[in-house]
N, C-alpha and C. Protein backbone atom coordinates (compact mmCIF):
# COMPACT_ATOMS: atom_id res chain seq x y z
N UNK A 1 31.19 -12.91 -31.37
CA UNK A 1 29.95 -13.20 -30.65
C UNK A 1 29.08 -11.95 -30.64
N UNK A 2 27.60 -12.11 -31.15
CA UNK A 2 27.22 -11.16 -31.29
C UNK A 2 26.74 -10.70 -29.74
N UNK A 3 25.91 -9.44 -29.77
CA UNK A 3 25.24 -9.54 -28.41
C UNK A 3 23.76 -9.56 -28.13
N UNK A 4 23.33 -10.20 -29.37
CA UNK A 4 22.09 -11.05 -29.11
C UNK A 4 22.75 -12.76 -28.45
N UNK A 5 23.49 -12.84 -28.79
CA UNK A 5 23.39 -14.15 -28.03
C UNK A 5 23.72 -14.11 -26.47
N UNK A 6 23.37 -14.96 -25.92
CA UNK A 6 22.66 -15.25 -24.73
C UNK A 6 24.11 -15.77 -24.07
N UNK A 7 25.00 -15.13 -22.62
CA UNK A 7 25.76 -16.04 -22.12
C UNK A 7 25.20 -17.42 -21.63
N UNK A 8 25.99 -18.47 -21.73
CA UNK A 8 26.15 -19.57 -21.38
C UNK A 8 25.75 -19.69 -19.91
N UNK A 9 24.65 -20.63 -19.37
CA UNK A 9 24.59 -20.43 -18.40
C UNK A 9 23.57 -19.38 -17.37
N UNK A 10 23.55 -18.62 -18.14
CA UNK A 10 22.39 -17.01 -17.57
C UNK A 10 21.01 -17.43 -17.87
N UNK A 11 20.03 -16.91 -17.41
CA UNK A 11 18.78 -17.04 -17.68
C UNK A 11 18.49 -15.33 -17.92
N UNK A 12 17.94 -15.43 -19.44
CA UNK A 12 17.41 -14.14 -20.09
C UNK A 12 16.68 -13.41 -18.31
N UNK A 13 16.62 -12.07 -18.26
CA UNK A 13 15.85 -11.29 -17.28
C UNK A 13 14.52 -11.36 -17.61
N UNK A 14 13.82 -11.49 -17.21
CA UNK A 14 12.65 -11.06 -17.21
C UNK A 14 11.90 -10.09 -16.93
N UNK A 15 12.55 -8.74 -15.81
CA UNK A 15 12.40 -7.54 -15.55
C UNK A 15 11.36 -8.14 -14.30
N UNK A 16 10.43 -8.98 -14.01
CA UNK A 16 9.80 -8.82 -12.98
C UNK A 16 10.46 -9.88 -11.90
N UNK A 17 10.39 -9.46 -10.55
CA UNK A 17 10.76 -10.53 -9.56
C UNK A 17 10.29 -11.37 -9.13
N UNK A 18 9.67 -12.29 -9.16
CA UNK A 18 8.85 -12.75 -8.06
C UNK A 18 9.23 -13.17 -6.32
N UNK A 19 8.77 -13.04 -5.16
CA UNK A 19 9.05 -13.26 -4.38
C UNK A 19 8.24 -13.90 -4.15
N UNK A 20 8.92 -15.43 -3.03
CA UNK A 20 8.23 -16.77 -2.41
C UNK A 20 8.46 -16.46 -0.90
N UNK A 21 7.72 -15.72 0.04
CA UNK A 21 8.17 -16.34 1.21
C UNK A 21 7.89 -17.38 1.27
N UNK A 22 8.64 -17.99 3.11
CA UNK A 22 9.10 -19.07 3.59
C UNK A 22 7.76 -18.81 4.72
N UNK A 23 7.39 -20.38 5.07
CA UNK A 23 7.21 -20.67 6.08
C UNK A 23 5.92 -19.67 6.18
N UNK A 24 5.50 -19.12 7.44
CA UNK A 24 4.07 -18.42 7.78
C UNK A 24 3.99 -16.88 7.43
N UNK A 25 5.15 -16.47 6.62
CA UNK A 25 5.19 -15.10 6.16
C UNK A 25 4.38 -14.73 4.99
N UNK A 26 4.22 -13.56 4.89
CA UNK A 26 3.47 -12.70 4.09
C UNK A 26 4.18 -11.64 3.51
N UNK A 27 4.43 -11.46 1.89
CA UNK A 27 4.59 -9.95 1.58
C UNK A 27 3.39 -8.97 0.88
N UNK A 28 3.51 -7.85 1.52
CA UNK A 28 2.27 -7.00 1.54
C UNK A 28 2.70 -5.70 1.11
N UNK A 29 2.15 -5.27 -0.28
CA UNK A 29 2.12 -4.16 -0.63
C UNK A 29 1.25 -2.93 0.03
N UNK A 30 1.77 -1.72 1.39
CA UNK A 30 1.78 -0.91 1.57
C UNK A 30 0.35 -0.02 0.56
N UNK A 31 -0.66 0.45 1.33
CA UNK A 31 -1.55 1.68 0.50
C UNK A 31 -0.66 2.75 0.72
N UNK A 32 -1.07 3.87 -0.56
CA UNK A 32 -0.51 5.06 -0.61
C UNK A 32 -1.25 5.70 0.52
N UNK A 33 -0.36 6.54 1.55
CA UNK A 33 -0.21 7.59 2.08
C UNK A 33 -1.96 9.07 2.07
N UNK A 34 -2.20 9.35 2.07
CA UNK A 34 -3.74 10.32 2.28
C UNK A 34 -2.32 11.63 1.93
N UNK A 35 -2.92 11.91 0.67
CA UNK A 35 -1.71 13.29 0.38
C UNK A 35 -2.27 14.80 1.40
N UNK A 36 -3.55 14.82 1.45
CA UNK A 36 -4.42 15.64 2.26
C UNK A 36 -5.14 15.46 3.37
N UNK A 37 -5.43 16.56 4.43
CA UNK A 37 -6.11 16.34 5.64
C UNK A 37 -7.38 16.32 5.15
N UNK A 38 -8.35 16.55 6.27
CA UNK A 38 -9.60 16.19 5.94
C UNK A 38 -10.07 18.22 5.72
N UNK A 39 -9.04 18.99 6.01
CA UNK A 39 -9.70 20.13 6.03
C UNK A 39 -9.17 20.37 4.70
N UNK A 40 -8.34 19.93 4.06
CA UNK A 40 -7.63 20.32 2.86
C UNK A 40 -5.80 20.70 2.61
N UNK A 41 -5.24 20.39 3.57
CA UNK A 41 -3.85 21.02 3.75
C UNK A 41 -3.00 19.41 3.06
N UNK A 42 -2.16 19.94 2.01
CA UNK A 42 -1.54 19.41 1.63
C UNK A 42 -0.07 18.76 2.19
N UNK A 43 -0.11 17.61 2.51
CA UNK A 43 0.86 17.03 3.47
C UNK A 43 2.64 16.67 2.65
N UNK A 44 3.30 16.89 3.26
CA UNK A 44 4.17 16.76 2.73
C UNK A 44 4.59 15.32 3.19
N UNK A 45 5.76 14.68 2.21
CA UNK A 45 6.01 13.05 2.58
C UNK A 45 6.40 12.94 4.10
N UNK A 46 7.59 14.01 4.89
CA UNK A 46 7.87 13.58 5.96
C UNK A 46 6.83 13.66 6.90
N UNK A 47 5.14 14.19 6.93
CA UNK A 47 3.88 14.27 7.84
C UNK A 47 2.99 13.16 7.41
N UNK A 48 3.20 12.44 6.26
CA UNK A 48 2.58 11.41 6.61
C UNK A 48 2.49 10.39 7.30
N UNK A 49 1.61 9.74 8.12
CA UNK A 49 1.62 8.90 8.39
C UNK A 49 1.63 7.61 7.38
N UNK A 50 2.44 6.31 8.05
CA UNK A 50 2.50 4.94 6.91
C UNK A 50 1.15 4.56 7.23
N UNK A 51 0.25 4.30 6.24
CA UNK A 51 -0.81 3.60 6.40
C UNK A 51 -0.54 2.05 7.14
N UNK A 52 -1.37 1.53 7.44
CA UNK A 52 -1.46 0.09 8.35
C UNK A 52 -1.97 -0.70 7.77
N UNK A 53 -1.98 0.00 6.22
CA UNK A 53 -3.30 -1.41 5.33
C UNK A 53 -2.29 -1.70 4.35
N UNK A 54 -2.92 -2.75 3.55
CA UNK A 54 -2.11 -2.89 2.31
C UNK A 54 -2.76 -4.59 2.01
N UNK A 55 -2.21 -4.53 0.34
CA UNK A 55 -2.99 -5.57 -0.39
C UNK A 55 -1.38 -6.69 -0.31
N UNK A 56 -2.35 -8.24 0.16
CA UNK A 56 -1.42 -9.42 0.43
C UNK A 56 -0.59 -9.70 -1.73
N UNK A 57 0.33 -9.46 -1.48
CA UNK A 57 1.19 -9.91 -3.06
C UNK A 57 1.43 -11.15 -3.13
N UNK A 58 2.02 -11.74 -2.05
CA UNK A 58 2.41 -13.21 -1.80
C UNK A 58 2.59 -13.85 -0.25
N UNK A 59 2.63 -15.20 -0.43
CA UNK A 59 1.81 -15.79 0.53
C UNK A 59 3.39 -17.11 0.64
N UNK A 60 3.63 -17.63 2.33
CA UNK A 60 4.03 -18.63 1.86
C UNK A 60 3.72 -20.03 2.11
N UNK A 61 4.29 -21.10 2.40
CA UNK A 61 2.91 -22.19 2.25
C UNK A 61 2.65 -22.64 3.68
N UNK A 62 3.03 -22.09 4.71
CA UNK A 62 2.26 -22.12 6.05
C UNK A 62 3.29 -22.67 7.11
N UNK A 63 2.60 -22.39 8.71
CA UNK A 63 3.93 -22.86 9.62
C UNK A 63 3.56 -24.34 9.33
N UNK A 64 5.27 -25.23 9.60
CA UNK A 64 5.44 -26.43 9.59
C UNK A 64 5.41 -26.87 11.09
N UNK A 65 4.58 -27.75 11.42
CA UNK A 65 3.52 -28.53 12.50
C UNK A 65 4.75 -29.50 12.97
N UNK A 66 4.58 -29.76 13.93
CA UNK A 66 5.69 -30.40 15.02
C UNK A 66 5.16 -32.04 14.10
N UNK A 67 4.38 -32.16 13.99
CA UNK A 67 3.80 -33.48 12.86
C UNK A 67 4.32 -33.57 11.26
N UNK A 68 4.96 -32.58 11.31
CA UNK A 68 5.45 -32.53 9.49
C UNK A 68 4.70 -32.01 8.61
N UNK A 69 3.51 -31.63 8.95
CA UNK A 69 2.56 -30.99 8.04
C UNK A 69 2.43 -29.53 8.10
N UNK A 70 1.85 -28.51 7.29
CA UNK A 70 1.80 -27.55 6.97
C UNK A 70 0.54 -26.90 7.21
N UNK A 71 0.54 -25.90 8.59
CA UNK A 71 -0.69 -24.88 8.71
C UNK A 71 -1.30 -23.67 7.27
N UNK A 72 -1.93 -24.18 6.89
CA UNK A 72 -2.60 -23.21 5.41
C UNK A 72 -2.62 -21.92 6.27
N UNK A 73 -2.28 -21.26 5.47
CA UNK A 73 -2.67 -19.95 5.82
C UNK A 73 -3.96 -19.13 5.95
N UNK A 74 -4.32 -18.10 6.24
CA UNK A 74 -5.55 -17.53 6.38
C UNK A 74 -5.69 -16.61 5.59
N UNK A 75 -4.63 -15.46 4.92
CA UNK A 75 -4.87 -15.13 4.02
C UNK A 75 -4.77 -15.43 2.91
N UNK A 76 -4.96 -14.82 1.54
CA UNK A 76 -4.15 -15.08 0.25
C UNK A 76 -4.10 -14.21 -0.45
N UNK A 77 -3.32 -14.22 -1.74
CA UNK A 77 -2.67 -13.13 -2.46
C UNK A 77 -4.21 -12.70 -3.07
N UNK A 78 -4.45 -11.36 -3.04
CA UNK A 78 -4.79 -10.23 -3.63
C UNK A 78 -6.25 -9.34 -2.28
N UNK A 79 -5.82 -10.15 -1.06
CA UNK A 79 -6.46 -9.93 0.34
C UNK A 79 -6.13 -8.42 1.06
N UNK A 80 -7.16 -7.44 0.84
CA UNK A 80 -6.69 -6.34 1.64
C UNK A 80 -7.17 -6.59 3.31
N UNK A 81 -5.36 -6.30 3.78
CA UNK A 81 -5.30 -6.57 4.97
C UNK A 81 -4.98 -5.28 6.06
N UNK A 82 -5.36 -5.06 7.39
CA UNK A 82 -4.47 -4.27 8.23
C UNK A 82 -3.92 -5.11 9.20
N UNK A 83 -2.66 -4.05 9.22
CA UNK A 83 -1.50 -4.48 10.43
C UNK A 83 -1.25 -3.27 11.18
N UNK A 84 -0.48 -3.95 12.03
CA UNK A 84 0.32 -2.97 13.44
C UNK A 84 0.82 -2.08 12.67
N UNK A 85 1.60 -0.95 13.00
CA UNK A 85 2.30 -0.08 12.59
C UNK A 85 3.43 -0.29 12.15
N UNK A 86 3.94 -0.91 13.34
CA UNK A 86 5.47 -1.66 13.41
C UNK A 86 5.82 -3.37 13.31
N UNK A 87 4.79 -3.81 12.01
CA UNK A 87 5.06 -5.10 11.59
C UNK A 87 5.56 -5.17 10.69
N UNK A 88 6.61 -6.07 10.72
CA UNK A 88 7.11 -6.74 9.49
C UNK A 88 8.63 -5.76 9.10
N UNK A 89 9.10 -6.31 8.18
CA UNK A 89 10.63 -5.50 7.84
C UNK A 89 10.37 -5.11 6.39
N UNK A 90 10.63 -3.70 6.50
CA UNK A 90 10.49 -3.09 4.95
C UNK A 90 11.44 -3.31 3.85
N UNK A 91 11.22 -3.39 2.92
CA UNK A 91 12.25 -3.91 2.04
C UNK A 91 11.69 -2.77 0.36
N UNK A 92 12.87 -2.73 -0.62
CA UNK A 92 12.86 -2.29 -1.83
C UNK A 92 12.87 -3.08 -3.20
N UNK A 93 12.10 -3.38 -3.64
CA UNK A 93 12.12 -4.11 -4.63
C UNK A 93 11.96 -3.26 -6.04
N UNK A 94 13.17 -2.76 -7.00
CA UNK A 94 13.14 -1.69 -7.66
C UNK A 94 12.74 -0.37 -7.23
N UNK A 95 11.50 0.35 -7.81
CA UNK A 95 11.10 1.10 -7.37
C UNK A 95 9.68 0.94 -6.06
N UNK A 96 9.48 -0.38 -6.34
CA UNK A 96 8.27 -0.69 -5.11
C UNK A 96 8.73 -1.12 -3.67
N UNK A 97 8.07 -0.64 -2.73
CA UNK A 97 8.18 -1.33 -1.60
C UNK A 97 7.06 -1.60 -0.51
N UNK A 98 8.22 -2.96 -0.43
CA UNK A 98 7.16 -4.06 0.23
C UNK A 98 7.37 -4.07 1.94
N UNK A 99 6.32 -4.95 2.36
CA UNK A 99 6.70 -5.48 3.54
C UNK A 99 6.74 -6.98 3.65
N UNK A 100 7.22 -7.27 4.56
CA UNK A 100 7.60 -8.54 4.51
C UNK A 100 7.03 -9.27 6.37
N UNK A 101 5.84 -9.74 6.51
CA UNK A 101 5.71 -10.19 7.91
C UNK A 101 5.15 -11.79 7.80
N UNK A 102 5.33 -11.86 9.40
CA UNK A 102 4.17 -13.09 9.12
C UNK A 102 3.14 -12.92 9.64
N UNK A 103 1.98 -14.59 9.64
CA UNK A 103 0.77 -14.15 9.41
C UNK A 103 0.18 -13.34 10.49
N UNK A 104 0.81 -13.72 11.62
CA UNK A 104 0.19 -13.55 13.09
C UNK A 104 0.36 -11.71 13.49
N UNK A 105 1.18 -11.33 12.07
CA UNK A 105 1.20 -9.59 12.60
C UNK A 105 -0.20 -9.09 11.96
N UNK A 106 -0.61 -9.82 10.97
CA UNK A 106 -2.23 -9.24 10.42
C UNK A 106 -3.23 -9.26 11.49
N UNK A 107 -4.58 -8.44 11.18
CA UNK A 107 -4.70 -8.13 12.26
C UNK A 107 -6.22 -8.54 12.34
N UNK A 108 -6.43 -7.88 10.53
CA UNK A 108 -8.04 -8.34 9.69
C UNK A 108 -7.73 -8.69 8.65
N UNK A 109 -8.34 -8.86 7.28
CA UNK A 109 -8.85 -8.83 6.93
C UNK A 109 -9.74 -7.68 6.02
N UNK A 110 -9.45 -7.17 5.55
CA UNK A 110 -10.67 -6.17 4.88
C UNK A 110 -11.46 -6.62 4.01
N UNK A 111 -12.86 -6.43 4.01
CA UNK A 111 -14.06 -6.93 3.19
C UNK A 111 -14.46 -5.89 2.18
């Protein structure tokens, strides 16, 4: 068996993940960090502060209604949003990381 062929059963990788939240959650890619103050002093990783913004990646299809139906959401994927500080649960996806909240921790909106 060579090792181009494909086990039985496996689905070839594709190298990218996709993630679906559930229900009224949101995953939100994190902005980079301000490497500098405003006077010029170069910050090191442990003085930064986590930014509170970040662009919506994925969306999921809304809370389910005591009626069976599905609240749409308010944002959608590619929506720069801010949040609380302390929303949502951080997670690693390879080298990226995400957050993971729902909708009600967003806060705006950015235009």
């Amino acid at each position: 068996m060579s090792s181009a062929t494909a086990v039985k059963g496996k689905k070839p990788s594709s190298g990218k993940l996709r993630l679906q939240p559930l229900g009224d959650r949101v995953v939100i890619e994190r902005e980079e960090a301000e490497e500098r103050t405003a006077g010029g002093i170069v910050l090191p990783d442990s003085a930064k502060n986590k930014p509170s913004r970040g662009k919506v990646v994925s969306v999921g299809e809304g809370r389910l209604l005591d009626n069976g139906q599905r609240n749409q959401l308010q944002v959608k994927v590619g929506d720069r949003v801010l949040f609380s500080s302390y929303a949502g649960e951080q997670f690693k996806v390879g080298d990226q990381e995400l957050l993971l909240m729902r909708e009600d921790d967003i806060l705006a909106v950015l235009e």
